[in-house]
C-alpha atoms as a PDB file:
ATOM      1  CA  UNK A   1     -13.392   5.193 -24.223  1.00  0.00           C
ATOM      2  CA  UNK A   2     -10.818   7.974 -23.481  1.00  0.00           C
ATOM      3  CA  UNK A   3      -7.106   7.016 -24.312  1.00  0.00           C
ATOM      4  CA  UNK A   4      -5.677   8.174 -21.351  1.00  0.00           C
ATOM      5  CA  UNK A   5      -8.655   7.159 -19.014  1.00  0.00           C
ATOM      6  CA  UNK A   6      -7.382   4.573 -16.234  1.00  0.00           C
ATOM      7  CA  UNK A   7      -8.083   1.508 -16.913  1.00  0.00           C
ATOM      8  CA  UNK A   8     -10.115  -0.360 -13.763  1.00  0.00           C
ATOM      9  CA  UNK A   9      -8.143  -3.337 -12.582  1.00  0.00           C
ATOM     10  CA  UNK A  10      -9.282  -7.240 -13.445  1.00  0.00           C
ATOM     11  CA  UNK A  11     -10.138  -9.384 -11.250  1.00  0.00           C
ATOM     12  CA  UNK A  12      -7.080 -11.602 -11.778  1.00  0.00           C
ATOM     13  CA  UNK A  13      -4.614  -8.417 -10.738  1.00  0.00           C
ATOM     14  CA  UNK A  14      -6.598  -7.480  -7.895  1.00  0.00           C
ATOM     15  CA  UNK A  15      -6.081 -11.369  -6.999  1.00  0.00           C
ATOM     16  CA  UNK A  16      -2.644 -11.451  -7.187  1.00  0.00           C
ATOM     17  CA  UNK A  17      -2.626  -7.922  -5.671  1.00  0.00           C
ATOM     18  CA  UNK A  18      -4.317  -9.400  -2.683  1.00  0.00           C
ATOM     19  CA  UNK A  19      -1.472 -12.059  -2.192  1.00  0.00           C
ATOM     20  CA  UNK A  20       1.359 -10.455  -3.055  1.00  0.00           C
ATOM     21  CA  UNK A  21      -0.354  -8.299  -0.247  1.00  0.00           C
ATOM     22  CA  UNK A  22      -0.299 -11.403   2.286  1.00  0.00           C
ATOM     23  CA  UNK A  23       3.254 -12.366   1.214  1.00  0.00           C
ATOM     24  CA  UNK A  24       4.932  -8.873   2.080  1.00  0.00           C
ATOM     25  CA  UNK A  25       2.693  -8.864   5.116  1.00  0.00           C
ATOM     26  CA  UNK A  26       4.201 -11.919   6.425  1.00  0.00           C
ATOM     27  CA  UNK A  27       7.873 -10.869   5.752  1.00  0.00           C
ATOM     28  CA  UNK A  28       7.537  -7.884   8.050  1.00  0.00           C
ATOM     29  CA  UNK A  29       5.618  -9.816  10.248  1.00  0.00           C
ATOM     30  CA  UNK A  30       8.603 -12.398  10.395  1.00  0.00           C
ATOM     31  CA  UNK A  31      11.230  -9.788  10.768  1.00  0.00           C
ATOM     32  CA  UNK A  32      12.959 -11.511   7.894  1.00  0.00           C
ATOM     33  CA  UNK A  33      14.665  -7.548   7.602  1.00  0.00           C
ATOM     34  CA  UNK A  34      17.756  -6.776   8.892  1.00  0.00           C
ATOM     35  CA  UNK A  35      17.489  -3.168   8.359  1.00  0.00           C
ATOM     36  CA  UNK A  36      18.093  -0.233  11.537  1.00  0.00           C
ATOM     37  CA  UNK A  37      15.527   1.696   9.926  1.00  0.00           C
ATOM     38  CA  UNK A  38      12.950  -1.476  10.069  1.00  0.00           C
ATOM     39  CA  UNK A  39      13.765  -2.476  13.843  1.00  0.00           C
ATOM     40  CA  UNK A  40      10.690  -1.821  16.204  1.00  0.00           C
ATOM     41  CA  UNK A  41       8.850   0.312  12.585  1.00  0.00           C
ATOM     42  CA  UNK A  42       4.919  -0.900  12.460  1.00  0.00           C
ATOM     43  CA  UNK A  43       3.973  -1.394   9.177  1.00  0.00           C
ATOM     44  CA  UNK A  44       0.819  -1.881   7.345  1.00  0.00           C
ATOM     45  CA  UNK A  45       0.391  -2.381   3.664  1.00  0.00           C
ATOM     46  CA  UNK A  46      -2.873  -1.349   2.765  1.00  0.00           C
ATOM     47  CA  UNK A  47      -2.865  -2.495  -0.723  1.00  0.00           C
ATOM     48  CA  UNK A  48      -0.961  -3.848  -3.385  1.00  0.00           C
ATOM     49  CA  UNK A  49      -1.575  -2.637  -6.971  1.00  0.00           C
ATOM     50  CA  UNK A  50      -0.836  -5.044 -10.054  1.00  0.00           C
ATOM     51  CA  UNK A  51       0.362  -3.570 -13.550  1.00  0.00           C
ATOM     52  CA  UNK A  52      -1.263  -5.081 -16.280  1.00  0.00           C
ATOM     53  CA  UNK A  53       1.215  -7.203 -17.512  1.00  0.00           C
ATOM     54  CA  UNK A  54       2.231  -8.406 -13.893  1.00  0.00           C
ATOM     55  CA  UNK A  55       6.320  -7.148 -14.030  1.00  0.00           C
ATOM     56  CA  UNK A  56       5.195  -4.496 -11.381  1.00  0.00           C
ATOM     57  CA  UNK A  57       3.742  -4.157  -7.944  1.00  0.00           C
ATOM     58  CA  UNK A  58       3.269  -0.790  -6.241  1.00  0.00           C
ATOM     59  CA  UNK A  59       2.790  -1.362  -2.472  1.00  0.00           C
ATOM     60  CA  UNK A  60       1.161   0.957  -0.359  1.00  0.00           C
ATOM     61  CA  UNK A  61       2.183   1.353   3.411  1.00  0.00           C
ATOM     62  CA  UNK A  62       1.411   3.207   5.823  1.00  0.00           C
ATOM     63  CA  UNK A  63       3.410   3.604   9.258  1.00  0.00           C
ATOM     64  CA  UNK A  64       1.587   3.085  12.204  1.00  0.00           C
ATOM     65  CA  UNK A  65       4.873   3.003  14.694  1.00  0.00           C
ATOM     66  CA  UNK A  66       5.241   6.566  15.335  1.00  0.00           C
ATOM     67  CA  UNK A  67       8.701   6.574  12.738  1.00  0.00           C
ATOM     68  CA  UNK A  68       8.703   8.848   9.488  1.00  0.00           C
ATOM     69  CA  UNK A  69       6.740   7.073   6.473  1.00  0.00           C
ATOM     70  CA  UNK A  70       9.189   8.480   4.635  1.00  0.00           C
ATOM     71  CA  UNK A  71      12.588   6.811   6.555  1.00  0.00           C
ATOM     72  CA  UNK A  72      10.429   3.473   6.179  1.00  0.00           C
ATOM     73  CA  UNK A  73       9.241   3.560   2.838  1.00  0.00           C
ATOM     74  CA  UNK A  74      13.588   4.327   2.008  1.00  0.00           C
ATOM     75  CA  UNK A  75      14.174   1.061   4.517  1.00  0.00           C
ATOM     76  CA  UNK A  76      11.120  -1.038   2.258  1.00  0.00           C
ATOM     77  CA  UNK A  77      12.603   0.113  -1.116  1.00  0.00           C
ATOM     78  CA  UNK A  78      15.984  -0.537  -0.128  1.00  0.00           C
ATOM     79  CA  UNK A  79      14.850  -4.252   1.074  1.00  0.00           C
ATOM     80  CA  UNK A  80      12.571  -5.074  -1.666  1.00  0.00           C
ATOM     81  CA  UNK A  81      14.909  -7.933  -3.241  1.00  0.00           C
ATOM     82  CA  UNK A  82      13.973  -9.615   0.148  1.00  0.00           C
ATOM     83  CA  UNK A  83      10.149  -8.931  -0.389  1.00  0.00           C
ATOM     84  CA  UNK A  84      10.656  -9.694  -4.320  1.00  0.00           C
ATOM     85  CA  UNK A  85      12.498 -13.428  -3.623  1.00  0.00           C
ATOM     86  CA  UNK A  86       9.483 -14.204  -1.095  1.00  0.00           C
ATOM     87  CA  UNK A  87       6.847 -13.475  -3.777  1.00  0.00           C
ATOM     88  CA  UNK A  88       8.441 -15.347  -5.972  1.00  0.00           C
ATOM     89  CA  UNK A  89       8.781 -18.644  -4.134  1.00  0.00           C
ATOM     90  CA  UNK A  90       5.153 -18.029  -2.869  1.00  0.00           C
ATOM     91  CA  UNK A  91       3.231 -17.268  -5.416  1.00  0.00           C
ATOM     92  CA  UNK A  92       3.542 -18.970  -9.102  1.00  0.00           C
ATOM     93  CA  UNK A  93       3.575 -16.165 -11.706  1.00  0.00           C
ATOM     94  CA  UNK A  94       5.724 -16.515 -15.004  1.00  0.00           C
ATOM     95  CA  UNK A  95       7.348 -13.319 -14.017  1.00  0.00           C
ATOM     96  CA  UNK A  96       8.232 -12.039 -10.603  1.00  0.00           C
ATOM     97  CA  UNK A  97       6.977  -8.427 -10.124  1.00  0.00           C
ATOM     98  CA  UNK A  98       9.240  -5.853  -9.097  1.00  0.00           C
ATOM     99  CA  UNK A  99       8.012  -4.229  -6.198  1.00  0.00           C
ATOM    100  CA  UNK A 100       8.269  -0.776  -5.110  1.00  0.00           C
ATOM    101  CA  UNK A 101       6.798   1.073  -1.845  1.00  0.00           C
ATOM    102  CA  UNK A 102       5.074   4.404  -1.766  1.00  0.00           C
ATOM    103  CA  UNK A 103       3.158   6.215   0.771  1.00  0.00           C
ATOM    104  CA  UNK A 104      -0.777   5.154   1.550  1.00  0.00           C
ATOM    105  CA  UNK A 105      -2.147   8.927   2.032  1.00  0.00           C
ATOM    106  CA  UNK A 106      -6.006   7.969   2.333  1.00  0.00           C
ATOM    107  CA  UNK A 107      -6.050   7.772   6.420  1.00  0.00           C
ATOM    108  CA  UNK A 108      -4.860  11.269   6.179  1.00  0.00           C
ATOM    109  CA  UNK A 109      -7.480  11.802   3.269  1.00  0.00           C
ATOM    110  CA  UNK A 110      -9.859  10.502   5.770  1.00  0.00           C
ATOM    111  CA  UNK A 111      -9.001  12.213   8.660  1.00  0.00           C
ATOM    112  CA  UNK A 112      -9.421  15.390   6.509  1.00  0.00           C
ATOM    113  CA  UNK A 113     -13.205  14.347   5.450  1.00  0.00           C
ATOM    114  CA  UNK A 114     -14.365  13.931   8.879  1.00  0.00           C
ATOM    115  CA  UNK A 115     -13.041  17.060  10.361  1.00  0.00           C
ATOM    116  CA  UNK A 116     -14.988  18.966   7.171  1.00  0.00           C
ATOM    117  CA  UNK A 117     -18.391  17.118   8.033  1.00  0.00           C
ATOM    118  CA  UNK A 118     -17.631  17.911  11.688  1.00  0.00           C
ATOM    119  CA  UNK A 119     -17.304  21.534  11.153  1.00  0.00           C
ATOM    120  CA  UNK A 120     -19.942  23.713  12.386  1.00  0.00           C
ATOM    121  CA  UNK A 121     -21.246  25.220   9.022  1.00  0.00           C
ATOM    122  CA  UNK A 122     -20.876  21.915   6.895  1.00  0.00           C
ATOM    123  CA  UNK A 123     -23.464  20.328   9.397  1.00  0.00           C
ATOM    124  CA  UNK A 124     -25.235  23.422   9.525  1.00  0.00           C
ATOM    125  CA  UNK A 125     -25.878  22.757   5.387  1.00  0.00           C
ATOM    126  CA  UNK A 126     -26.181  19.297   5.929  1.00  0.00           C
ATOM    127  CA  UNK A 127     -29.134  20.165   8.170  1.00  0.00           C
ATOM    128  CA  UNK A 128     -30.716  22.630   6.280  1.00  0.00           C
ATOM    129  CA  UNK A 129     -30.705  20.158   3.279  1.00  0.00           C
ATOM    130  CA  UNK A 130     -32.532  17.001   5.333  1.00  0.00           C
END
C-alpha cells in the first residue's frame, strides 16, 4: 500500500457519517439558527465525512435557495457550536466531532459530464464506437 494513498472509509465512520448527517439535517430543518444569513437559505447536506479517529466531521452542503454557497457555508461555520451540541446529545460517541462545512461541488461536476456526453462530437464517438 502507498503511504499517502487515501484510506477508504469503514463502515462504522460512514455510519456515524450517515447520522451525524440526519442530526444537522434536522437542525436546519427546525430553524434552531438564528442567523440573517440562514433565514429563508435551502440547504442540503449531501454527506458527512468521518475522520478516523471521530474528533472531526467535514459536512458537505450544497445551496439549493438561490443564496451564495459561499455566504451560507460562512453562516454554517459560524453556527456550528449549535450543530456540534445537537450531535452530541443525539448521538453517543466518546468524543463530539467538530464539525466544519465546505462546499458539495459534484452537482456542478455533474452538470459538466452531461453537457460533454451531450455534445455533438462526444456522441458522434460514442456512436462510432457501438
Amino acid at each position: 500500500m502507498v503511504k499517502n494513498e487515501p484510506k477508504m472509509p469503514t463502515e462504522r465512520q460512514l455510519r456515524v457519517g450517515e447520522e451525524v448527517r440526519h442530526v444537522l439535517s434536522d437542525v436546519l430543518l427546525k430553524q434552531d439558527l438564528y442567523d440573517g444569513d440562514l433565514n429563508g437559505a435551502l440547504v442540503m447536506i449531501t454527506e458527512v465525512k468521518m475522520s478516523p479517529d471521530f474528533s472531526w466531521a467535514t459536512a458537505y452542503v450544497h445551496s439549493i435557495g438561490g443564496q451564495p454557497v459561499q455566504t451560507v457555508i460562512d453562516a454554517l461555520n459560524r453556527n456550528k457550536g449549535v450543530f456540534r451540541k445537537a450531535v452530541g446529545q443525539k448521538i453517543r460517541l466518546r468524543i463530539t466531532p467538530d464539525i466544519r462545512f465546505r462546499e458539495d461541488n459534484s452537482f456542478d461536476e455533474a452538470v459538466k459530464i452531461e453537457a460533454l456526453l451531450n455534445d455533438p462530437k462526444v456522441k458522434a464517438d460514442i456512436e462510432k464506437e457501438d
